[in-house]
PDB file of N, CA and C in Angstrom:
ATOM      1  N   UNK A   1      71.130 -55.661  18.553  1.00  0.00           N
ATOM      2  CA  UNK A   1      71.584 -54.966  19.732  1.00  0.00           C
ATOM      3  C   UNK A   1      71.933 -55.975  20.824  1.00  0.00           C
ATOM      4  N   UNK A   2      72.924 -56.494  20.294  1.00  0.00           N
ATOM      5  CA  UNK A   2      72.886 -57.953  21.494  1.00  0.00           C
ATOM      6  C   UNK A   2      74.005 -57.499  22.509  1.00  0.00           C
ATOM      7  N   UNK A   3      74.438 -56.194  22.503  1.00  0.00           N
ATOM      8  CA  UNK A   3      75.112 -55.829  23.680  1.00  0.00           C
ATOM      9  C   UNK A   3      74.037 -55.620  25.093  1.00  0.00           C
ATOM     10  N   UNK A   4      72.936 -55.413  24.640  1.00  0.00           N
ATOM     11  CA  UNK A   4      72.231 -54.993  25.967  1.00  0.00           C
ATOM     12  C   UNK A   4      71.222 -56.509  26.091  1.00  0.00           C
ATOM     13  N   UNK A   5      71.123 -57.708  25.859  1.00  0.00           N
ATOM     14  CA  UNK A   5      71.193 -58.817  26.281  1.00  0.00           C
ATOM     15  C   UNK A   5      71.185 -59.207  27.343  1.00  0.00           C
ATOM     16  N   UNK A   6      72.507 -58.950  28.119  1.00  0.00           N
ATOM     17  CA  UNK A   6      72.533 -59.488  29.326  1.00  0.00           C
ATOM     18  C   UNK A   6      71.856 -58.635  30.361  1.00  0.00           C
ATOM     19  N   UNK A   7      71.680 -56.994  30.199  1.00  0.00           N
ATOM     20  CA  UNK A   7      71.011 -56.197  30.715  1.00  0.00           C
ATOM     21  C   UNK A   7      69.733 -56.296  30.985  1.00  0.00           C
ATOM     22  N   UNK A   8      69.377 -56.818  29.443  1.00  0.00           N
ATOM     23  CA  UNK A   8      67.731 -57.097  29.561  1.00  0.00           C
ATOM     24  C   UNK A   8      67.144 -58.364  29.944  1.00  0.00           C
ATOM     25  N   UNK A   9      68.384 -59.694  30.224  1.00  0.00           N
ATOM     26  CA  UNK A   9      68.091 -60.727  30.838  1.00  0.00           C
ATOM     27  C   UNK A   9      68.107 -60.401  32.696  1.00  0.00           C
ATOM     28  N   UNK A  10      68.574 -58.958  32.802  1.00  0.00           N
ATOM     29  CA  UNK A  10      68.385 -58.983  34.507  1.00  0.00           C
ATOM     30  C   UNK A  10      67.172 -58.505  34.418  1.00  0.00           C
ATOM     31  N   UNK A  11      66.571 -58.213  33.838  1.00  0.00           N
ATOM     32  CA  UNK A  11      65.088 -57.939  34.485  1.00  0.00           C
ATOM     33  C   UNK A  11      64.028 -58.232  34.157  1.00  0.00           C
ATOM     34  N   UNK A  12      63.758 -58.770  35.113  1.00  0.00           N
ATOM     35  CA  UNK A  12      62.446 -60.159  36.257  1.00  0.00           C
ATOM     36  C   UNK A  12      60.960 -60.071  35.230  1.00  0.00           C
ATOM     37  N   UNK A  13      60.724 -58.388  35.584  1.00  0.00           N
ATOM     38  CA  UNK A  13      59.394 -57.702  35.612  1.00  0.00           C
ATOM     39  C   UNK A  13      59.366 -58.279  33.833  1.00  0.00           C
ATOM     40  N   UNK A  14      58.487 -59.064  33.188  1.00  0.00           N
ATOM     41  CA  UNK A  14      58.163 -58.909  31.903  1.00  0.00           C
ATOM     42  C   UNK A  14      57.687 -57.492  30.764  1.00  0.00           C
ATOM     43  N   UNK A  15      57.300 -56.582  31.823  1.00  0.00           N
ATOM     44  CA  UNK A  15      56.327 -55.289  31.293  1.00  0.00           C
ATOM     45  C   UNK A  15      57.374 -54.703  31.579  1.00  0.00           C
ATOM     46  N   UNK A  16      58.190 -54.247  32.363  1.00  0.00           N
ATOM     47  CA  UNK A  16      59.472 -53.674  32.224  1.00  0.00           C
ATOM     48  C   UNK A  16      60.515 -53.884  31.395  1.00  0.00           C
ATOM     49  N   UNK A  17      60.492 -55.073  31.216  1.00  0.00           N
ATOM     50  CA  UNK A  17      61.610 -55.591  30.113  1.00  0.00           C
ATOM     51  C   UNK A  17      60.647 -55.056  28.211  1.00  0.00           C
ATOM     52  N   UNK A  18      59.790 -55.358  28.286  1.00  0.00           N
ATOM     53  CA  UNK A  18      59.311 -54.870  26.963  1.00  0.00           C
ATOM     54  C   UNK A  18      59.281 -53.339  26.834  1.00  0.00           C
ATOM     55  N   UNK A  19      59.002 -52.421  28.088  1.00  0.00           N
ATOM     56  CA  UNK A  19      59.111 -51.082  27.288  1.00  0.00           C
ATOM     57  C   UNK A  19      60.782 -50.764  27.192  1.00  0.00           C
ATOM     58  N   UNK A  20      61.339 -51.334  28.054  1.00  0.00           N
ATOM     59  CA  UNK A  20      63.334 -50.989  27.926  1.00  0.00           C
ATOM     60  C   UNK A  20      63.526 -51.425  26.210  1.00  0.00           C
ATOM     61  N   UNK A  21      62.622 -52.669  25.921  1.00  0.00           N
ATOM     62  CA  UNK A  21      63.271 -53.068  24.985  1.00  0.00           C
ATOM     63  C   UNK A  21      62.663 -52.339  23.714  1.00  0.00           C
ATOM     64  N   UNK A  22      61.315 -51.806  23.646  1.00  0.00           N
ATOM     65  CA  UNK A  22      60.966 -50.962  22.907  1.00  0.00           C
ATOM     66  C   UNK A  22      61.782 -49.657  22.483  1.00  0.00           C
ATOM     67  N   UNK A  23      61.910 -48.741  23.716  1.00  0.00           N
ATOM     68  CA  UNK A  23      62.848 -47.677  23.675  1.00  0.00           C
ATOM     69  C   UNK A  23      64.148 -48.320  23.001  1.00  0.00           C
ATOM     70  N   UNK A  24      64.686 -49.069  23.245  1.00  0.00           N
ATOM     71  CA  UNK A  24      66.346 -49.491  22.665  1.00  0.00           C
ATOM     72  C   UNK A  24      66.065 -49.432  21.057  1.00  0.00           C
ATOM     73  N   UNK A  25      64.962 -50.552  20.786  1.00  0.00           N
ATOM     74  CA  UNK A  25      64.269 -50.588  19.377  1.00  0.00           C
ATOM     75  C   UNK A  25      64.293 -49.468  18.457  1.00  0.00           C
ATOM     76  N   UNK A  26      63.005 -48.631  19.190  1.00  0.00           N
ATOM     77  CA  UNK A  26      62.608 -47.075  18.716  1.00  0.00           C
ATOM     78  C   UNK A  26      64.120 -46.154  18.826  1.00  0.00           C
ATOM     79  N   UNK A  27      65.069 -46.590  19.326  1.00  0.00           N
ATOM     80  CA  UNK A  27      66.229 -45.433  19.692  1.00  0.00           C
ATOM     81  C   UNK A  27      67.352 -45.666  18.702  1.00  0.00           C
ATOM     82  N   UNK A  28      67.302 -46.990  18.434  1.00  0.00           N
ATOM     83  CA  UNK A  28      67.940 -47.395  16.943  1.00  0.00           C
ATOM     84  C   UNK A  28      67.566 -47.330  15.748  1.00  0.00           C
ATOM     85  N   UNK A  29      66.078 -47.100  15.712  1.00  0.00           N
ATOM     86  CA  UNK A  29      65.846 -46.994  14.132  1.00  0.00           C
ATOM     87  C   UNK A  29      65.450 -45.672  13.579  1.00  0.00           C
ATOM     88  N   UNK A  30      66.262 -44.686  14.898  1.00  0.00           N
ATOM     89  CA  UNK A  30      66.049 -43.362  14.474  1.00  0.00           C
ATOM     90  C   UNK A  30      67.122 -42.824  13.333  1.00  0.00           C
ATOM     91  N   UNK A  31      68.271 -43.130  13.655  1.00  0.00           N
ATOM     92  CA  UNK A  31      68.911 -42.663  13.168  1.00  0.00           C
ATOM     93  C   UNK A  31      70.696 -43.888  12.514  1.00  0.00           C
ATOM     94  N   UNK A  32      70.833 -43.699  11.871  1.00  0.00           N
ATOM     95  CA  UNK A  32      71.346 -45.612  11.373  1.00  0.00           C
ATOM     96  C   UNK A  32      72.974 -44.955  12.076  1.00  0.00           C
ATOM     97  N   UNK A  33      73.907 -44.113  12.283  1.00  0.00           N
ATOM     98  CA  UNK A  33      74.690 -43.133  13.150  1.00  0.00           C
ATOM     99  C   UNK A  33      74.325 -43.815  14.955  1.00  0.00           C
ATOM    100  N   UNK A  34      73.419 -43.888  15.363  1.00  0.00           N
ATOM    101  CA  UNK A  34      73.669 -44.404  16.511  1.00  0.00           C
ATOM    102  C   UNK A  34      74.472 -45.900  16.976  1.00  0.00           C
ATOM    103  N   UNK A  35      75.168 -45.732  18.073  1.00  0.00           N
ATOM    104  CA  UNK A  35      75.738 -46.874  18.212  1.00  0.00           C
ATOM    105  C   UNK A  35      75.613 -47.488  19.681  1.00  0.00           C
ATOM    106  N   UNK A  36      74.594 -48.414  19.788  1.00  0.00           N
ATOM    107  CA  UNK A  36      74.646 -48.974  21.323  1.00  0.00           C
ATOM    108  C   UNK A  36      75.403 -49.036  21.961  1.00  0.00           C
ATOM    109  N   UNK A  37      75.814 -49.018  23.134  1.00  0.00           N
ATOM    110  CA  UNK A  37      76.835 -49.283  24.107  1.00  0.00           C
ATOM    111  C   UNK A  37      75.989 -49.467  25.644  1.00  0.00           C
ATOM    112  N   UNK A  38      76.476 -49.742  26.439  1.00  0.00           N
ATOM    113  CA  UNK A  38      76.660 -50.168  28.066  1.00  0.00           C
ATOM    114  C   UNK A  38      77.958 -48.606  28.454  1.00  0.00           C
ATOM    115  N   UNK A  39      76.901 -47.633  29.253  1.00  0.00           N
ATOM    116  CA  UNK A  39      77.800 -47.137  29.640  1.00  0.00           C
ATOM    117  C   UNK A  39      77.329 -46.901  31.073  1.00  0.00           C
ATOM    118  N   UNK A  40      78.205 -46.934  31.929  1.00  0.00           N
ATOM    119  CA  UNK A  40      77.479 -46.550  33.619  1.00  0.00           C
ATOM    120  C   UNK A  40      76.310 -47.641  33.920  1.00  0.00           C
ATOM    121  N   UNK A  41      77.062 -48.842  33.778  1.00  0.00           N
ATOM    122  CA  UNK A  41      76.295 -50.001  33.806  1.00  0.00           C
ATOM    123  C   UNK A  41      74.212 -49.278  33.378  1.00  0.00           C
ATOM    124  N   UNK A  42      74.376 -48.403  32.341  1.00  0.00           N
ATOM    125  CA  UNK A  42      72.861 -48.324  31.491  1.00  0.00           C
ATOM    126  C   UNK A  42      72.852 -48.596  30.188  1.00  0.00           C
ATOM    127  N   UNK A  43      71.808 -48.828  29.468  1.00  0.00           N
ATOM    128  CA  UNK A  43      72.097 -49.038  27.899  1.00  0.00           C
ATOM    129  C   UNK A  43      72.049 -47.383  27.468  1.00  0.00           C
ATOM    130  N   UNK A  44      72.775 -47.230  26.216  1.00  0.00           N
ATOM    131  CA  UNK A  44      73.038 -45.661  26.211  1.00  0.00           C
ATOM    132  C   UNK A  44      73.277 -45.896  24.469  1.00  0.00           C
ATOM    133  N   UNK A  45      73.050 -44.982  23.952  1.00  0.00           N
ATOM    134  CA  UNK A  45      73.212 -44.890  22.363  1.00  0.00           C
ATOM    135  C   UNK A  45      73.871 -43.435  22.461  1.00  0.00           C
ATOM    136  N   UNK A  46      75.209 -43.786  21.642  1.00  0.00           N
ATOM    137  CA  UNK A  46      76.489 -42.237  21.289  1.00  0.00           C
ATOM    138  C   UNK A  46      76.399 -42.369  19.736  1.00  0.00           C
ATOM    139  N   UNK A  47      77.119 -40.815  19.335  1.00  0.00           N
ATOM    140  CA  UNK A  47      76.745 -41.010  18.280  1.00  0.00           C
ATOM    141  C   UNK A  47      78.437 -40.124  18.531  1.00  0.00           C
ATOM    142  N   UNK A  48      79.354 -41.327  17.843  1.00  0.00           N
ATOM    143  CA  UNK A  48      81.166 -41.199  18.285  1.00  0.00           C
ATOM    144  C   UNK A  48      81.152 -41.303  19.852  1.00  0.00           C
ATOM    145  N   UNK A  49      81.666 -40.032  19.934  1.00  0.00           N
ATOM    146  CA  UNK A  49      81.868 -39.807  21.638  1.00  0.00           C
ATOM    147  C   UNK A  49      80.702 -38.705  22.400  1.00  0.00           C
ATOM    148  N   UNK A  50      80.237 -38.553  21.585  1.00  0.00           N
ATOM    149  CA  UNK A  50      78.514 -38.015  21.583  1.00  0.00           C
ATOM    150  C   UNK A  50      77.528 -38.654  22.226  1.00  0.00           C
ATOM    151  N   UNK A  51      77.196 -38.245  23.667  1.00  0.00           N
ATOM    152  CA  UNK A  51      76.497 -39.285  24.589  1.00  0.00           C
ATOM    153  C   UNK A  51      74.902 -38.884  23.700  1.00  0.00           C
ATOM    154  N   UNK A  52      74.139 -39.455  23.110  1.00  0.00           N
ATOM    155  CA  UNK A  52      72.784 -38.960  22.720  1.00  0.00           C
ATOM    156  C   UNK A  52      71.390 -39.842  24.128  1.00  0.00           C
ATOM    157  N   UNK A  53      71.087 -40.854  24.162  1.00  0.00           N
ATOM    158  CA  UNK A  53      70.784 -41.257  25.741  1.00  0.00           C
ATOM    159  C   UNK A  53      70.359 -42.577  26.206  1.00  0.00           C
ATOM    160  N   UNK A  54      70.327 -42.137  27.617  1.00  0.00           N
ATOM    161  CA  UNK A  54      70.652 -43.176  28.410  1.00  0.00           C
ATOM    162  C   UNK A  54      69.500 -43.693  28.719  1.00  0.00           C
ATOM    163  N   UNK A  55      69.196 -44.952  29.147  1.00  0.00           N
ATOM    164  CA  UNK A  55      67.983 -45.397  29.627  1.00  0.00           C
ATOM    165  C   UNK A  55      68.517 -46.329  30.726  1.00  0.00           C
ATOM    166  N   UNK A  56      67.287 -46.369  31.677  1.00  0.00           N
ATOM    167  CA  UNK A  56      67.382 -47.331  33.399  1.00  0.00           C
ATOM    168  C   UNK A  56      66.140 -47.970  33.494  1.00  0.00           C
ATOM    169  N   UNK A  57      66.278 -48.795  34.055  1.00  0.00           N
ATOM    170  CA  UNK A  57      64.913 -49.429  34.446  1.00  0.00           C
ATOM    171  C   UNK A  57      65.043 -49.392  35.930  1.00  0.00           C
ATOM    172  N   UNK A  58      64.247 -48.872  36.873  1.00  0.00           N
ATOM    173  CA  UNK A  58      64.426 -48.798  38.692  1.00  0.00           C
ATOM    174  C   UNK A  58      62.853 -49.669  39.101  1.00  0.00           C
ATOM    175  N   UNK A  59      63.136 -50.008  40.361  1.00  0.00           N
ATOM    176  CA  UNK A  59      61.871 -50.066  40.801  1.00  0.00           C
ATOM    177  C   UNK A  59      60.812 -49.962  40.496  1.00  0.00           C
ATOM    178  N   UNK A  60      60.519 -48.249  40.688  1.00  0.00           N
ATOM    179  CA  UNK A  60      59.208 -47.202  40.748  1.00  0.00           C
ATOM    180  C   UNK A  60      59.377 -46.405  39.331  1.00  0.00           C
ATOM    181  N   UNK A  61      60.249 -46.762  38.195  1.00  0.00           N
ATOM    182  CA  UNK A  61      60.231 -46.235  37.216  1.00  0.00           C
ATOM    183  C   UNK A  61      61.380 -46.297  35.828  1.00  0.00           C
ATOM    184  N   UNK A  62      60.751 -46.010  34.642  1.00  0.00           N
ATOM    185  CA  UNK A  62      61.532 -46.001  33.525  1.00  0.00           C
ATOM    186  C   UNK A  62      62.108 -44.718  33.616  1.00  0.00           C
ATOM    187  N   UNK A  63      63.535 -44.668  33.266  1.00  0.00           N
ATOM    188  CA  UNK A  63      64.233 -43.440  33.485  1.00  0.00           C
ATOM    189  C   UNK A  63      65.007 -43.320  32.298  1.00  0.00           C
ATOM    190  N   UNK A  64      64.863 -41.949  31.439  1.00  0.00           N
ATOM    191  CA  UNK A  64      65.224 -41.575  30.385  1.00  0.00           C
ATOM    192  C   UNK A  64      66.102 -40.568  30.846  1.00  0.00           C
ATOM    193  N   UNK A  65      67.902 -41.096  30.468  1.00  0.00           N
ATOM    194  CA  UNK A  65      68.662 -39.809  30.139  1.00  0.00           C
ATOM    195  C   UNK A  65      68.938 -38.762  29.238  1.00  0.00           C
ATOM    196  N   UNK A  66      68.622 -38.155  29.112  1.00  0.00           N
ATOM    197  CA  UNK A  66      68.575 -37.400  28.055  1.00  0.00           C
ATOM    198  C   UNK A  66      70.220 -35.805  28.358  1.00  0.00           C
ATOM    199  N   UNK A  67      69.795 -35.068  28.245  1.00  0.00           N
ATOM    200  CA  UNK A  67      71.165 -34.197  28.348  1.00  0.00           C
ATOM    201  C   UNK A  67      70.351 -32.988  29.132  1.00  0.00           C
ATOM    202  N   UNK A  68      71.022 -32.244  30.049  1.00  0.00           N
ATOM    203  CA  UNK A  68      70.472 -31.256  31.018  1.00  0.00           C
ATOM    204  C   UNK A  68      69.749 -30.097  29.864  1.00  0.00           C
ATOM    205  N   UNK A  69      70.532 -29.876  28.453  1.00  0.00           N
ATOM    206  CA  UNK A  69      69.988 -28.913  28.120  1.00  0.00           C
ATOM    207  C   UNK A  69      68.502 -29.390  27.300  1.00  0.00           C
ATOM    208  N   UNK A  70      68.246 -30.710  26.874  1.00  0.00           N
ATOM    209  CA  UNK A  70      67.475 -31.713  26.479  1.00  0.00           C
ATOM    210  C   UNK A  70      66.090 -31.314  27.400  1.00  0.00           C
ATOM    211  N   UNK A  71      66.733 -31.291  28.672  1.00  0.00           N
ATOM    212  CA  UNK A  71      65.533 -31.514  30.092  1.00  0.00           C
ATOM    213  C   UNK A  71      64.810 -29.958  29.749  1.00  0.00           C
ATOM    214  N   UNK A  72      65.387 -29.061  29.840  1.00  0.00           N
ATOM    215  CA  UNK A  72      65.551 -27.807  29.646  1.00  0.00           C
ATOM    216  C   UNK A  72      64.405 -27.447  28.261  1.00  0.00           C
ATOM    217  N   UNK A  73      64.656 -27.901  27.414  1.00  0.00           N
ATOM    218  CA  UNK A  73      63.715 -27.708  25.943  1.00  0.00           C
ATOM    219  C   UNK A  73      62.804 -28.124  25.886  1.00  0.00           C
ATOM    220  N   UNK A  74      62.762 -29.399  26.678  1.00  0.00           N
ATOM    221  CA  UNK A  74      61.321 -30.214  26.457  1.00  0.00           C
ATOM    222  C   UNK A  74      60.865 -29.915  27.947  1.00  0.00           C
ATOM    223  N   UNK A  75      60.706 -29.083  28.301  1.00  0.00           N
ATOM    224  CA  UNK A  75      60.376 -29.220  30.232  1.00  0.00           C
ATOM    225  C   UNK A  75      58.857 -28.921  29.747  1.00  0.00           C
ATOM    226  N   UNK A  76      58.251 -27.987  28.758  1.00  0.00           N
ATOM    227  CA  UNK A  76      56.835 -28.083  28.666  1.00  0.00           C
ATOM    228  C   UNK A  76      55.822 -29.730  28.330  1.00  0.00           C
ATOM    229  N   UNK A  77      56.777 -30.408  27.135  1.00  0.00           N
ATOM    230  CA  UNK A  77      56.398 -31.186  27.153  1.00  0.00           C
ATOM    231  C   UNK A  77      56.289 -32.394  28.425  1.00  0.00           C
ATOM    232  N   UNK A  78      57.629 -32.522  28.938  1.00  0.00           N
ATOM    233  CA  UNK A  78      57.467 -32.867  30.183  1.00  0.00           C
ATOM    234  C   UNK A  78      56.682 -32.921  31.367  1.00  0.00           C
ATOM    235  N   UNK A  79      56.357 -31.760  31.396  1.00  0.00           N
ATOM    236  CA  UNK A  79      55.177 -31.039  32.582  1.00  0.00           C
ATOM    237  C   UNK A  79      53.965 -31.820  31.788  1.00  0.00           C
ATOM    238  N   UNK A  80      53.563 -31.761  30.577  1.00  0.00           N
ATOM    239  CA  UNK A  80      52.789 -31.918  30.223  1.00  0.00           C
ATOM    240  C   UNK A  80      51.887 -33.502  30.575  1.00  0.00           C
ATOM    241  N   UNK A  81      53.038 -34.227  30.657  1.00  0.00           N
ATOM    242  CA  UNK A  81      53.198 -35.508  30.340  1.00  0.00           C
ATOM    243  C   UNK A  81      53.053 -36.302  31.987  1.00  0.00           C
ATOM    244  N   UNK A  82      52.894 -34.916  33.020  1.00  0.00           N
ATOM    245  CA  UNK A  82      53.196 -35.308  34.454  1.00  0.00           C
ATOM    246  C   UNK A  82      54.374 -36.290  34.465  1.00  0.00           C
ATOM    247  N   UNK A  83      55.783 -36.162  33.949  1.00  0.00           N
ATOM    248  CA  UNK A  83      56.707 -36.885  34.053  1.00  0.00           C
ATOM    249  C   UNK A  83      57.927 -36.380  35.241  1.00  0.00           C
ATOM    250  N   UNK A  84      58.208 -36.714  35.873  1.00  0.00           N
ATOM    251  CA  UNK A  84      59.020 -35.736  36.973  1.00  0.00           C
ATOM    252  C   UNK A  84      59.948 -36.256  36.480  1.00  0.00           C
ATOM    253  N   UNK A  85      61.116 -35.328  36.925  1.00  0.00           N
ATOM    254  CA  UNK A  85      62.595 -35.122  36.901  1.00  0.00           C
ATOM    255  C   UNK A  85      63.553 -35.243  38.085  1.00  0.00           C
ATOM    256  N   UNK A  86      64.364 -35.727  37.910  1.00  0.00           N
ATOM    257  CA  UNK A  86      65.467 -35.560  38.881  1.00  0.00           C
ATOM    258  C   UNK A  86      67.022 -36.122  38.573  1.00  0.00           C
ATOM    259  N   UNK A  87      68.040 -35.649  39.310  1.00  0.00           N
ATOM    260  CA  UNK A  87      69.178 -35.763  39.022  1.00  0.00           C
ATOM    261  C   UNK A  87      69.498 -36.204  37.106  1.00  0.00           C
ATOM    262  N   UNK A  88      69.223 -35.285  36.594  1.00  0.00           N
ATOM    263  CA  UNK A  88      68.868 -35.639  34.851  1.00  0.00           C
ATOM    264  C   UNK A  88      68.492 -36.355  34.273  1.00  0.00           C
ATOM    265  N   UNK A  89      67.391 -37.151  34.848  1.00  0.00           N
ATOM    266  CA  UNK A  89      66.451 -37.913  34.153  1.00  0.00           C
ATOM    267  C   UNK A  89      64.809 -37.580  34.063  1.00  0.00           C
ATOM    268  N   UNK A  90      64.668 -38.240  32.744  1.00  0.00           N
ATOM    269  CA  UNK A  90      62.894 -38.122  33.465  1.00  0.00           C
ATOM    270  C   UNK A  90      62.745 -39.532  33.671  1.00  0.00           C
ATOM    271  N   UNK A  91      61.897 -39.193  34.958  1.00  0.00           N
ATOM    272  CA  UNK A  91      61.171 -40.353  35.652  1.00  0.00           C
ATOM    273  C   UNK A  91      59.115 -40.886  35.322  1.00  0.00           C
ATOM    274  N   UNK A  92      59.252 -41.968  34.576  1.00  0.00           N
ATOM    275  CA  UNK A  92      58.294 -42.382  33.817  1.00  0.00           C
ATOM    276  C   UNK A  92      57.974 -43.822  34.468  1.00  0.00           C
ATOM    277  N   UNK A  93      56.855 -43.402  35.968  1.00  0.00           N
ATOM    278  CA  UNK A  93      56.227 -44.415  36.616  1.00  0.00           C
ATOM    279  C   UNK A  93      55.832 -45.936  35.699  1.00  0.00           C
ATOM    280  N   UNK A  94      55.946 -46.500  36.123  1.00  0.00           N
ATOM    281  CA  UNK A  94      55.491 -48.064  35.597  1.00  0.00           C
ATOM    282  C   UNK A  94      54.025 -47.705  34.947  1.00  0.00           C
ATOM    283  N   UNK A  95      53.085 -46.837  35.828  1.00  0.00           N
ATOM    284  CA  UNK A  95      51.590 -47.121  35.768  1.00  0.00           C
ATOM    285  C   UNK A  95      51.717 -46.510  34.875  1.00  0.00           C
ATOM    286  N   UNK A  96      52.319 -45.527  34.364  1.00  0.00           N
ATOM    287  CA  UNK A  96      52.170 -44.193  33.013  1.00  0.00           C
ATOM    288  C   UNK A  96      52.883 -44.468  31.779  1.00  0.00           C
ATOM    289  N   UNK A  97      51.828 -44.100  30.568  1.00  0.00           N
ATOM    290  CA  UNK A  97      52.472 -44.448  29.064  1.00  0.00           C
ATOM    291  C   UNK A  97      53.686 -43.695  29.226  1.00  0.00           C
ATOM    292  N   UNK A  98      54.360 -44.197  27.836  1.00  0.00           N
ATOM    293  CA  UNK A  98      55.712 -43.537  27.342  1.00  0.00           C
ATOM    294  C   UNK A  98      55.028 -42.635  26.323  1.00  0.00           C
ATOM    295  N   UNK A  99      55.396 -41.545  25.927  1.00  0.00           N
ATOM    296  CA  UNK A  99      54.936 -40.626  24.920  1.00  0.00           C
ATOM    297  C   UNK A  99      55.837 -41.078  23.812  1.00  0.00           C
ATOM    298  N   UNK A 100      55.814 -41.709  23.423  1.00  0.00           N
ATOM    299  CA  UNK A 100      57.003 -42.595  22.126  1.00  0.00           C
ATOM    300  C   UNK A 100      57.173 -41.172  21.135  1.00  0.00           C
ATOM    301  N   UNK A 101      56.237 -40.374  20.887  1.00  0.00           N
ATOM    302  CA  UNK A 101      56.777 -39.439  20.227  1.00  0.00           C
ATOM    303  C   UNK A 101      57.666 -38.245  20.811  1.00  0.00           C
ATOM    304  N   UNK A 102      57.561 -37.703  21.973  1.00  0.00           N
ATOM    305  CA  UNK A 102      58.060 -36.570  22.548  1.00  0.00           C
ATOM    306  C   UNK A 102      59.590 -37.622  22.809  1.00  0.00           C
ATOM    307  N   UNK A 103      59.626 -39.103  23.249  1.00  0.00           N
ATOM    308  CA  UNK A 103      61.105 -39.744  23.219  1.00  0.00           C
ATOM    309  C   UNK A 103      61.809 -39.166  21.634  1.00  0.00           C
ATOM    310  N   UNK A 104      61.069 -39.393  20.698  1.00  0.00           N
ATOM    311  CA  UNK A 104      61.575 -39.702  19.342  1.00  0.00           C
ATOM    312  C   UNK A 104      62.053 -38.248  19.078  1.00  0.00           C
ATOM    313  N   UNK A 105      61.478 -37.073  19.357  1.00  0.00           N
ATOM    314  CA  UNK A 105      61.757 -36.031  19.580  1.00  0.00           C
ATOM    315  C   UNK A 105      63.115 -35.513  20.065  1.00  0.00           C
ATOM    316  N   UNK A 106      63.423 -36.201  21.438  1.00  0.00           N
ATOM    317  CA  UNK A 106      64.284 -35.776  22.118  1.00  0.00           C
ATOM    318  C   UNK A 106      65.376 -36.486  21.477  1.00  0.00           C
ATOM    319  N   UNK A 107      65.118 -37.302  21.039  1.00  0.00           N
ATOM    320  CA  UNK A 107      66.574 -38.196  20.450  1.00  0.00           C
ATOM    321  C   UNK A 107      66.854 -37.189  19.486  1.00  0.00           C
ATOM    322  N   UNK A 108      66.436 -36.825  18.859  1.00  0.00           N
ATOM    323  CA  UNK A 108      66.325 -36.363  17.112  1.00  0.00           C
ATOM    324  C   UNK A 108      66.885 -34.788  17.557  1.00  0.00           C
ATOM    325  N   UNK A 109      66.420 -34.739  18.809  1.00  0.00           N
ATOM    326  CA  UNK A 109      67.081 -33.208  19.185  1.00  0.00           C
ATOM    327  C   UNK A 109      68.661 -33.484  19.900  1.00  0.00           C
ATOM    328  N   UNK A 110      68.554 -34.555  20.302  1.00  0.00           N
ATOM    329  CA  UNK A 110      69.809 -34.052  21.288  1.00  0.00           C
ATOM    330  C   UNK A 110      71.220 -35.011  19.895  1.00  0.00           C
ATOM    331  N   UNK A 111      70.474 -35.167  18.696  1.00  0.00           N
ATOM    332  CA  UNK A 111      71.373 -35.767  17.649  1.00  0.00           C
ATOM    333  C   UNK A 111      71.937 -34.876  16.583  1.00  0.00           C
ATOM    334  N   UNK A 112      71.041 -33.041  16.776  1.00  0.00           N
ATOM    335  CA  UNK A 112      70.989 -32.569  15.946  1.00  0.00           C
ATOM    336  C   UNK A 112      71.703 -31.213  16.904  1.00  0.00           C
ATOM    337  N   UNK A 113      71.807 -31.356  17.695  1.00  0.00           N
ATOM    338  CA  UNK A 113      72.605 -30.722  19.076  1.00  0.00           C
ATOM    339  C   UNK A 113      74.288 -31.227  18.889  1.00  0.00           C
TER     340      UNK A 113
END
């Protein structure tokens, strides 16, 4: 995945850079159909012209794009997970695990969508 390289050489934080790079990892070996790209200066995996999702690294949090109707299906798990939302992402504080399975989930859903 050496397109997102230079992405993951901008960021500083070491513990930030390993879970971005985990998710990219875990988001590729879901399905061998995904294809990395840089889209909206984020790393993003399509599957053709099939946005499946986006990931950010901010400040105050790891931010998973996923698709509005995505947000929508998993909002229990979400809630569950105390993960907040906004403008179509979930927002996944630095201090708080990643649920690597409810991610693996959502990929697998929004691939089968």
């Amino acid at each position: 995945m050496n397109i997102f390289n230079d992405y993951l050489a901008a960021i500083t934080n070491s513990e930030q850079k390993a879970r971005l790079n985990e998710a990219l990892t875990l988001t590729a070996q879901i399905d061998a159909q995904l294809e990395p790209r840089l889209e909206n200066a984020m790393p993003a995996f399509f599957i053709g012209d099939k946005p499946i999702i986006f990931f950010a690294v901010t400040k105050k949090h790891f931010d998973v794009y996923p698709t509005l109707m995505t947000l929508d299906q998993f909002d229990e798990e979400i809630t569950s997970n105390a993960y907040p939302t906004a403008n179509g992402a979930i927002l996944i504080k630095w201090d708080k695990p990643v649920d690597w399975s409810m991610l693996t989930e959502i990929i697998k859903f929004n691939i089968a969508y």
